[in-house]
N, C-alpha and C. Protein backbone atom coordinates (compact mmCIF):
# COMPACT_ATOMS: atom_id res chain seq x y z
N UNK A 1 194.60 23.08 -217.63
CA UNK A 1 194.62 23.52 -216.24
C UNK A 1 196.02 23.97 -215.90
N UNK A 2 195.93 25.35 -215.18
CA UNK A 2 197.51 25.70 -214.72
C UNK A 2 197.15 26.11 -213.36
N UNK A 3 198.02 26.72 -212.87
CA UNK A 3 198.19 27.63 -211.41
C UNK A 3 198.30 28.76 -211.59
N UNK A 4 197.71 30.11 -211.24
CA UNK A 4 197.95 30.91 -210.72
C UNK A 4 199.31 31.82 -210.48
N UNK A 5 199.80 32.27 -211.32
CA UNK A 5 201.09 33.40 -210.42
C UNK A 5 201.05 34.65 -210.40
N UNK A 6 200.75 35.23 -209.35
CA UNK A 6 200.77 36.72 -208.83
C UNK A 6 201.64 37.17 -208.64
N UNK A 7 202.24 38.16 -209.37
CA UNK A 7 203.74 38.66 -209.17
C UNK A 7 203.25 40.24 -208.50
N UNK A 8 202.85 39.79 -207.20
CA UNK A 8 202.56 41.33 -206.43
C UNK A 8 203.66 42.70 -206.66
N UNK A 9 204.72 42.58 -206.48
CA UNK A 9 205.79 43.89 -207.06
C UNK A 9 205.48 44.46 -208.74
N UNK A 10 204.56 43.83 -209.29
CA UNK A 10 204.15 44.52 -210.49
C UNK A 10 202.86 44.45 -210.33
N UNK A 11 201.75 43.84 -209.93
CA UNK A 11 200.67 43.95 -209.83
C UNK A 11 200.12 43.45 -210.79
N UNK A 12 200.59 41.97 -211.49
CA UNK A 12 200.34 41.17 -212.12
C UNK A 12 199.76 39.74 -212.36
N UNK A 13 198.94 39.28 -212.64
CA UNK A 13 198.09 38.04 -212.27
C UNK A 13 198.23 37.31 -213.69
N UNK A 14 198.70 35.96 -213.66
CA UNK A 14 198.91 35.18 -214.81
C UNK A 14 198.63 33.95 -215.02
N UNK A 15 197.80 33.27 -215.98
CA UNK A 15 197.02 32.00 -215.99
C UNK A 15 198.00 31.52 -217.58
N UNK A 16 198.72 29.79 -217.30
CA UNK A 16 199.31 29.50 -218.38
C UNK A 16 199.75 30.42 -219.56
N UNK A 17 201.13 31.55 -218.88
CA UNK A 17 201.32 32.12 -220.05
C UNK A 17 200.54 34.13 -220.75
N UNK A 18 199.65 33.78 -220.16
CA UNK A 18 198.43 35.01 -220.34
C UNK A 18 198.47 35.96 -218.89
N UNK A 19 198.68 36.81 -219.28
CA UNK A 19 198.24 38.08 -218.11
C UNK A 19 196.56 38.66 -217.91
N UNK A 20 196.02 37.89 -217.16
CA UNK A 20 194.76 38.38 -216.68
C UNK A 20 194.26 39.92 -216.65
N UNK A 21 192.96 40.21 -217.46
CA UNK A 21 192.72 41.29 -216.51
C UNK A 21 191.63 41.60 -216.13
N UNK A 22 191.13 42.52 -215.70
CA UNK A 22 189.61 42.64 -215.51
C UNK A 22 188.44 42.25 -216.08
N UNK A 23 187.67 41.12 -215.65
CA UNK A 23 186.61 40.74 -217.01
C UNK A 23 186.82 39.57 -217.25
N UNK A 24 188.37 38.57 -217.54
CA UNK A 24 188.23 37.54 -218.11
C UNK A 24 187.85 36.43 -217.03
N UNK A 25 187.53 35.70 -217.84
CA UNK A 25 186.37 34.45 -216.96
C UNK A 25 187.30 33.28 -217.10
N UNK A 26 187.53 32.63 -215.65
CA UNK A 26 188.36 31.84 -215.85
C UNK A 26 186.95 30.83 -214.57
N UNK A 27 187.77 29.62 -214.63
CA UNK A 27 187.45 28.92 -213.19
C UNK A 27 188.51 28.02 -212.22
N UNK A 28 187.84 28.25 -210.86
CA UNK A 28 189.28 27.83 -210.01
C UNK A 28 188.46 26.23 -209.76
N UNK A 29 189.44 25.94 -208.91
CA UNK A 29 189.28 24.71 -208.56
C UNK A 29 189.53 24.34 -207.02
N UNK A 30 187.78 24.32 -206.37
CA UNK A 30 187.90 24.54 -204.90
C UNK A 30 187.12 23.63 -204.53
N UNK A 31 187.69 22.79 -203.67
CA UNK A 31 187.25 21.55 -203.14
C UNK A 31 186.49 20.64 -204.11
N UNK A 32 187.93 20.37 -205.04
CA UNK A 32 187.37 19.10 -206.25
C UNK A 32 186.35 19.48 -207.21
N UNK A 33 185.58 21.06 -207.01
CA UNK A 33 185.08 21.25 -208.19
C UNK A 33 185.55 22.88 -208.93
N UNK A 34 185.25 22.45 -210.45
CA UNK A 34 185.68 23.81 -210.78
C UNK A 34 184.18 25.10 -210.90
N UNK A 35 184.77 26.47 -210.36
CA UNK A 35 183.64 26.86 -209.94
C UNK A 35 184.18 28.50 -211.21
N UNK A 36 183.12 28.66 -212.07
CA UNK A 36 183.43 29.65 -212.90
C UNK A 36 183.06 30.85 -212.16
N UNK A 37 183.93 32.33 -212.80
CA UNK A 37 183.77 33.00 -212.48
C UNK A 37 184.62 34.12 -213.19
N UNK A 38 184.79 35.72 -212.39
CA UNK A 38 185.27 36.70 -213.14
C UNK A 38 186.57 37.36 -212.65
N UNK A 39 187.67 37.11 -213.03
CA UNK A 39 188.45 38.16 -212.91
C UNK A 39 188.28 39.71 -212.52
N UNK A 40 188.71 40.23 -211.58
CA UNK A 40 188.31 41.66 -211.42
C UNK A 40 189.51 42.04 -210.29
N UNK A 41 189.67 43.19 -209.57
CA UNK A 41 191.26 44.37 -209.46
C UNK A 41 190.18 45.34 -208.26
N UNK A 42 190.90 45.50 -207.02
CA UNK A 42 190.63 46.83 -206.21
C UNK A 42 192.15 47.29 -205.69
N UNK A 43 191.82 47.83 -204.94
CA UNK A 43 193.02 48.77 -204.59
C UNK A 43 193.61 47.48 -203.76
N UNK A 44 193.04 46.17 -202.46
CA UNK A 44 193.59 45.54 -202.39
C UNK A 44 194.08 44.32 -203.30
N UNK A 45 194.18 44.34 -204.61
CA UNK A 45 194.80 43.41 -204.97
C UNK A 45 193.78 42.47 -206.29
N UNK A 46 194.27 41.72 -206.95
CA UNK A 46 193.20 40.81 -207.69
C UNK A 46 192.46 40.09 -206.57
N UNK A 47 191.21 39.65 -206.99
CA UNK A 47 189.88 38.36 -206.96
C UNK A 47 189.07 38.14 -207.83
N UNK A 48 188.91 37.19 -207.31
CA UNK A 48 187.80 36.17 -208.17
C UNK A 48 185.90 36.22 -207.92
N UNK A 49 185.62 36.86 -208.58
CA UNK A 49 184.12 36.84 -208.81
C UNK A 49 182.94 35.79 -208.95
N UNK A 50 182.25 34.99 -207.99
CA UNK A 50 181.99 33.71 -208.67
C UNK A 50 180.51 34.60 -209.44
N UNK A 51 179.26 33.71 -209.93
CA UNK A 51 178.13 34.13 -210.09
C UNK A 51 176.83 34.77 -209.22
N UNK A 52 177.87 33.59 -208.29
CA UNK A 52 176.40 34.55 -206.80
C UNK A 52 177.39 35.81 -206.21
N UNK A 53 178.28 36.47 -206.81
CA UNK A 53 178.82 37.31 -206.48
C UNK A 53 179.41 37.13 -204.87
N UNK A 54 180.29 36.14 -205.09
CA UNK A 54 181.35 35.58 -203.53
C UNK A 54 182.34 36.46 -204.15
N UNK A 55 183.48 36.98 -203.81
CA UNK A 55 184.70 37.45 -203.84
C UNK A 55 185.69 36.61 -202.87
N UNK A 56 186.63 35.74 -203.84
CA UNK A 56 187.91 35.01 -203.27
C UNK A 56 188.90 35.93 -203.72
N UNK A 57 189.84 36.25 -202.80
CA UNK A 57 191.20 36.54 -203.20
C UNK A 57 192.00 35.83 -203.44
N UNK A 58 192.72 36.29 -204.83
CA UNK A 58 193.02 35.08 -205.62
C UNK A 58 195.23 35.35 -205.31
N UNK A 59 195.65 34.32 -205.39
CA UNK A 59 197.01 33.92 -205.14
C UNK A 59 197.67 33.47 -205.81
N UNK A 60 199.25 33.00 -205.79
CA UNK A 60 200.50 32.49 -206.65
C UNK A 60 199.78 31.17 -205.91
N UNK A 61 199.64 29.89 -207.03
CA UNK A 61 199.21 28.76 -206.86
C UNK A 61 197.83 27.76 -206.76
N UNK A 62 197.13 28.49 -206.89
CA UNK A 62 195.54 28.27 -206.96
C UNK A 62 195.34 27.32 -208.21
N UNK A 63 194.84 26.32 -208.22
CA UNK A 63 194.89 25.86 -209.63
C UNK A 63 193.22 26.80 -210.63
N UNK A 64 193.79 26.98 -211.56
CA UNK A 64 192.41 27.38 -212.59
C UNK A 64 192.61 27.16 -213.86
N UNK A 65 191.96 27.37 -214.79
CA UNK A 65 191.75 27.18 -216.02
C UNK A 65 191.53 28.19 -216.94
N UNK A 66 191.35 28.94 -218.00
CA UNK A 66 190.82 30.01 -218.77
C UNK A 66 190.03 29.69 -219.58
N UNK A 67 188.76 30.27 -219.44
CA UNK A 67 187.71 30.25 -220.06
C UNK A 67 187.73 31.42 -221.30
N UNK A 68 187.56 32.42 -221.13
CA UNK A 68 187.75 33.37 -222.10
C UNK A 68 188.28 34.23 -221.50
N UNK A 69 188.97 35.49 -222.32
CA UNK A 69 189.32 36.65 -221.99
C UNK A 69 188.44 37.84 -222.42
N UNK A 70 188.41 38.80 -221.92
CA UNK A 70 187.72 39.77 -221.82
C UNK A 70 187.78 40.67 -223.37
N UNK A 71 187.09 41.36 -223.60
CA UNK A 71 186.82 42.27 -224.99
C UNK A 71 187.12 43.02 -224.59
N UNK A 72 188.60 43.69 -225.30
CA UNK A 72 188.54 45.34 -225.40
C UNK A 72 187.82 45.82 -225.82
N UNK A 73 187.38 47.33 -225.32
CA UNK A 73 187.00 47.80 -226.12
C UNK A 73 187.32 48.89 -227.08
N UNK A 74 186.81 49.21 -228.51
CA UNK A 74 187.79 49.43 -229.42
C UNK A 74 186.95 50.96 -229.29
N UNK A 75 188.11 52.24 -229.29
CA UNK A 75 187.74 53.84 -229.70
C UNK A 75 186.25 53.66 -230.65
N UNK A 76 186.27 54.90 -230.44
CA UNK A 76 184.41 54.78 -231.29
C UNK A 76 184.99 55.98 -232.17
């Protein structure tokens, strides 16, 4: 489990070490439970995707975790 740091002047979102990006599935931790979900980017900024499709905007300090990261995908 880490926190969250959004370094808004680059437009960067980072979980223990790793730079997030679109796609990877992490889960936060909101009101004592952890609730999975998806990484994803609009013009305002990163959020968090849960399954019933809620959108949280995500922040420097949030505690979460990393579940997996997302698949590039590779030229064909």
């Amino acid at each position: 489990m880490g926190r969250l740091i959004y370094h808004q002047q680059y437009g960067l979102l980072e979980l223990d070490g790793f730079l997030l990006k679109q796609g990877d599935k992490i889960e936060l931790r909101i009101l004592n439970a952890w609730v999975p979900g998806t990484v994803a980017h609009d013009e305002s900024g990163w959020y968090f995707l849960t399954p019933d499709h809620v959108g949280i905007r995500l922040k420097t300090g949030l505690k979460a975790r990393l579940l997996s990261l997302a698949t590039e995908q590779l030229p064909a």
